[in-house]
Protein backbone atom coordinates (compact mmCIF):
# COMPACT_ATOMS: atom_id res chain seq x y z
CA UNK A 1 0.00 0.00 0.00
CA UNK A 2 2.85 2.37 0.65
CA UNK A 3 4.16 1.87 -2.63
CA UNK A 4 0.93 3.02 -4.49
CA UNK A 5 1.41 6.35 -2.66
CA UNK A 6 4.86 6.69 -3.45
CA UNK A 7 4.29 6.31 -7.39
CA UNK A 8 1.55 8.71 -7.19
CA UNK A 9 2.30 12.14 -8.92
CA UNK A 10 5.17 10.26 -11.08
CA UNK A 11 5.64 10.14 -14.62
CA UNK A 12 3.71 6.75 -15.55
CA UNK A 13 2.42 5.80 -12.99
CA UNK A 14 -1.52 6.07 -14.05
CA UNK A 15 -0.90 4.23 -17.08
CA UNK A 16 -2.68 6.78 -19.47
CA UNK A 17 -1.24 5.93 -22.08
CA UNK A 18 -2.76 2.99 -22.54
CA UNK A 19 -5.87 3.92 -22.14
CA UNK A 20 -6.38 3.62 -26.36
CA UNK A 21 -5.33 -0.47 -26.09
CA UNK A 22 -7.97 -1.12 -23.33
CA UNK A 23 -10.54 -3.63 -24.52
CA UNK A 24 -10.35 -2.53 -28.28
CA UNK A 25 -8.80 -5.20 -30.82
CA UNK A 26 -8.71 -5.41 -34.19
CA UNK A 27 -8.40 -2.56 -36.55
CA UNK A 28 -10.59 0.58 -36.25
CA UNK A 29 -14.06 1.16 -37.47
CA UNK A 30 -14.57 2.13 -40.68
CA UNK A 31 -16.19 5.30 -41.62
CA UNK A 32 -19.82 5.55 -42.10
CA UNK A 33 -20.45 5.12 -45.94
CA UNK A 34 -23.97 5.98 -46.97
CA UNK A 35 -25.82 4.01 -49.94
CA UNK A 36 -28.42 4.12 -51.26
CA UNK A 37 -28.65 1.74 -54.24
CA UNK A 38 -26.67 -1.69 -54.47
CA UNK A 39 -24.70 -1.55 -57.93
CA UNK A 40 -24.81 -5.85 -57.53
CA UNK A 41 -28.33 -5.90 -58.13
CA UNK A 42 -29.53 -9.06 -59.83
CA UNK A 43 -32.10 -8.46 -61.74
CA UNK A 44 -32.59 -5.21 -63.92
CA UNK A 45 -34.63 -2.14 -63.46
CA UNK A 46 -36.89 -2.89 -66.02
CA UNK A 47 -37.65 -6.59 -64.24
CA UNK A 48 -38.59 -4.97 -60.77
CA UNK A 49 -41.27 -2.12 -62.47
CA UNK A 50 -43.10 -5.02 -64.24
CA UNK A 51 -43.41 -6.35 -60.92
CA UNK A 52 -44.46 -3.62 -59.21
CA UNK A 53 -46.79 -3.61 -62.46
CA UNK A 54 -48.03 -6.67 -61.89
CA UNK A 55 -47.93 -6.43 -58.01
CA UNK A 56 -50.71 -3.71 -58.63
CA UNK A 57 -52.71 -5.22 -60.94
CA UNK A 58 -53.04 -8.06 -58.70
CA UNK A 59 -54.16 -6.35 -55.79
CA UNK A 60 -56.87 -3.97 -58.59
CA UNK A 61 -58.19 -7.44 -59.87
CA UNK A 62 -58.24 -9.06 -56.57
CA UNK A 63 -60.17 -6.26 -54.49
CA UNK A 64 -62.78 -6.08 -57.70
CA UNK A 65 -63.52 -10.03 -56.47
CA UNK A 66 -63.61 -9.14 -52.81
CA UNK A 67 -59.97 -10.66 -51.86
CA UNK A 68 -59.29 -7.79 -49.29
CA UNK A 69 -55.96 -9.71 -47.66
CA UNK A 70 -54.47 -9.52 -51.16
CA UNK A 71 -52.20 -6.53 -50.60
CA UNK A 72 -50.53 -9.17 -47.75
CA UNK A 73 -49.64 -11.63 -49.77
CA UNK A 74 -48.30 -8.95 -52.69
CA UNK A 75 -45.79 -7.96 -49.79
CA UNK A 76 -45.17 -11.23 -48.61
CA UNK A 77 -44.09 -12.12 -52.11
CA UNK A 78 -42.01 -8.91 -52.67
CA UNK A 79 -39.95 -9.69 -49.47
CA UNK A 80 -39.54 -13.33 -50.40
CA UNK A 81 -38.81 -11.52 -53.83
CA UNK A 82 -36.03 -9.19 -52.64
CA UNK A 83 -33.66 -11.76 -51.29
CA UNK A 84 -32.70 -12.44 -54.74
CA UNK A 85 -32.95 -8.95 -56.02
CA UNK A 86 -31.51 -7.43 -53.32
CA UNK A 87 -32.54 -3.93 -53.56
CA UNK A 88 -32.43 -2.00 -50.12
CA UNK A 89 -35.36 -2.28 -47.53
CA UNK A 90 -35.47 1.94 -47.96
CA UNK A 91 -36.35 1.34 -51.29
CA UNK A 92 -38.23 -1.13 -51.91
CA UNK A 93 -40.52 -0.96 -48.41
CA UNK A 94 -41.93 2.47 -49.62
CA UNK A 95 -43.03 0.65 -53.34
CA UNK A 96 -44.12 -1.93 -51.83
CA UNK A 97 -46.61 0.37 -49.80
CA UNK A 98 -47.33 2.73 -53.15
CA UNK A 99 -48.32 -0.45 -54.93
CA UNK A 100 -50.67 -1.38 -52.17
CA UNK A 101 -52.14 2.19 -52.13
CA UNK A 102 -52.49 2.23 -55.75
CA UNK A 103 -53.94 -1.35 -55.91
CA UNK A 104 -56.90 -0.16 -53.92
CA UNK A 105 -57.68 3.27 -55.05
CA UNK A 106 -57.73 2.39 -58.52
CA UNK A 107 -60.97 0.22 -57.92
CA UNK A 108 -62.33 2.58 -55.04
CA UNK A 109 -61.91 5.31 -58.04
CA UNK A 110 -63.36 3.11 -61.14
CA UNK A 111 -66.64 1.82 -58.60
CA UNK A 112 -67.09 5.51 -57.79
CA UNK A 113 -67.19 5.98 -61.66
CA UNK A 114 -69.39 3.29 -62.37
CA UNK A 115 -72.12 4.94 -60.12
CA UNK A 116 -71.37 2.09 -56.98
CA UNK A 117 -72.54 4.15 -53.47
CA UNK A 118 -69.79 3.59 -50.70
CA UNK A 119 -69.93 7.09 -49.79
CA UNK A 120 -72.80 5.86 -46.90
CA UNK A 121 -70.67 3.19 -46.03
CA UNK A 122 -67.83 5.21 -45.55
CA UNK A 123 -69.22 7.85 -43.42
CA UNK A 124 -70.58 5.13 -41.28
CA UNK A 125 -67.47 3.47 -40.75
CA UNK A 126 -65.58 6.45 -40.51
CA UNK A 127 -68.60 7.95 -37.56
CA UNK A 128 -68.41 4.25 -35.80
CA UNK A 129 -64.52 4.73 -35.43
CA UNK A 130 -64.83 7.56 -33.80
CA UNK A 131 -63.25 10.03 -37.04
CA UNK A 132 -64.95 12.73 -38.83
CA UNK A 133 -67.97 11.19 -40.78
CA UNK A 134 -66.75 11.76 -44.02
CA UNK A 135 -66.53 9.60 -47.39
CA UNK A 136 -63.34 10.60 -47.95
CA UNK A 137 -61.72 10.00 -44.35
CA UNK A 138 -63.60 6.28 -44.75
CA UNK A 139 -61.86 5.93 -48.13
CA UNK A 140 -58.47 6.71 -46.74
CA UNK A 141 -58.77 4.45 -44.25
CA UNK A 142 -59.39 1.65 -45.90
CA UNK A 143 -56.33 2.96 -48.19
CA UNK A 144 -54.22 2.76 -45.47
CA UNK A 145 -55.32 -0.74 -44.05
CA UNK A 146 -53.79 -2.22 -47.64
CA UNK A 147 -50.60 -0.29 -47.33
CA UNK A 148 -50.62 -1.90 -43.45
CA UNK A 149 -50.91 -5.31 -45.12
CA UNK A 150 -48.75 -4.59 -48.10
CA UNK A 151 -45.97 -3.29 -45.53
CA UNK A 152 -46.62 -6.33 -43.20
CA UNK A 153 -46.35 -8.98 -45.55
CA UNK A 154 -42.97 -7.46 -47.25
CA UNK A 155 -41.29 -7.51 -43.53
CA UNK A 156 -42.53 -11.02 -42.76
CA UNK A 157 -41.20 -11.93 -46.78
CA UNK A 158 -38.03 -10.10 -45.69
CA UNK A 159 -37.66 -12.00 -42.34
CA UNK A 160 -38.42 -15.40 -43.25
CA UNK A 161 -35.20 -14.89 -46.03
CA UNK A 162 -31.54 -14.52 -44.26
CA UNK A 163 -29.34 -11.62 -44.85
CA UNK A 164 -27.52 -11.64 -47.78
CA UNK A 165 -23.33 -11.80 -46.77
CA UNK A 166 -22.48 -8.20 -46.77
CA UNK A 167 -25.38 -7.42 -44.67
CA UNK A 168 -24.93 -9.33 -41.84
CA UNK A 169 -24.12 -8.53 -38.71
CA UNK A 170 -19.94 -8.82 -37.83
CA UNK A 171 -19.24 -10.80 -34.63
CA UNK A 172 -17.84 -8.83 -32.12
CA UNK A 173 -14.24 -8.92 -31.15
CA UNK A 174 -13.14 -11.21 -28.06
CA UNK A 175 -10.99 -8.64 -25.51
CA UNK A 176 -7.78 -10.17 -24.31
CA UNK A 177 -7.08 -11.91 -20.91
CA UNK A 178 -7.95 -8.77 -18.23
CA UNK A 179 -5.18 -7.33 -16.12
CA UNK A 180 -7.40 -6.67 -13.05
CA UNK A 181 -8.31 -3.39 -11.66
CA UNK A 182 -5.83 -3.05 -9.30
CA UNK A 183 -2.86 -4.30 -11.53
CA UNK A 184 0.58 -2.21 -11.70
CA UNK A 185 1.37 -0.62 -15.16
CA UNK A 186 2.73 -2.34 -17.65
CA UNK A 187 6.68 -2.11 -17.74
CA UNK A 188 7.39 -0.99 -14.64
């Protein structure tokens, strides 16, 4: 114990100098490198829009025969889809959610057109919820139900797929055999 208070106020004897080597290995991090668009993609532009095409017309000719749950299984699909293609969840989450959007207001739109009344229905559902009894606000809603299930199913597609290589997650580094707290600085 004496000896600890003789070192005190002498040069080295708090050991900060190594205070950089303490439980860090390896090399250091690497910069943060934003992307936004994989140049390894393996399909080509033009294959993905015809599926977003088709996603769409899908979920238009599905909702015209009452399939509601079709926007799920569009996502589902996509996700299962973009394991191959591996275009990044940024991108392809928020087309996934335009093609569910688009794949119900197209037939909400061409009803509407065709004289069908679910303005009634809308304001009902929309008063029974507890919103603003408006058409429009029961519309949206139901709008924003597909893009739910569209988003759902493309995170459940994306989850039951694993990571590609370069996106997984690097094991941590093991730190070396401790020194103790109390230990005496190195080379002394």
């Amino acid at each position: 114990m004496t000896s600890d208070f003789k070192r005190l106020g002498k040069r080295g004897s708090y050991g900060l100098g190594q205070l950089g080597r303490q439980g860090v290995l390896g090399e250091p991090p690497v910069p943060l490198r934003p992307r936004f668009a994989r140049p390894e993609h393996r399909w080509p532009v033009f294959v993905w829009l015809l599926g977003v095409l088709a996603g769409a017309l899908l979920i238009v000719g599905a909702a015209e025969i009452g399939w509601w749950f079709m926007p799920f299984v569009v996502g589902l699909l996509a996700g299962l889809a973009n394991h191959v293609g591996r275009w990044p969840t940024r991108i392809a989450l928020p087309v996934v959610a335009a093609i569910s959007a688009v794949g119900w207001v197209v037939p909400l739109w061409w009803s509407v057109l065709r004289g069908a009344r679910y303005g009634g229905e809308a304001r009902v559902i929309a008063g029974v919820l507890g919103l603003p009894a408006y058409a429009a606000v029961g519309m949206a809603l139901t709008v924003l139900i597909a893009v739910a299930q569209g988003m759902t199913g493309y995170w459940l597609g994306r989850a039951l797929t694993p990571l590609p290589i370069d996106d997984a997650v690097p094991p941590l580094p093991v730190p070396g055999p401790s020194r103790g707290r109390h230990a005496a600085p190195r080379g002394r």
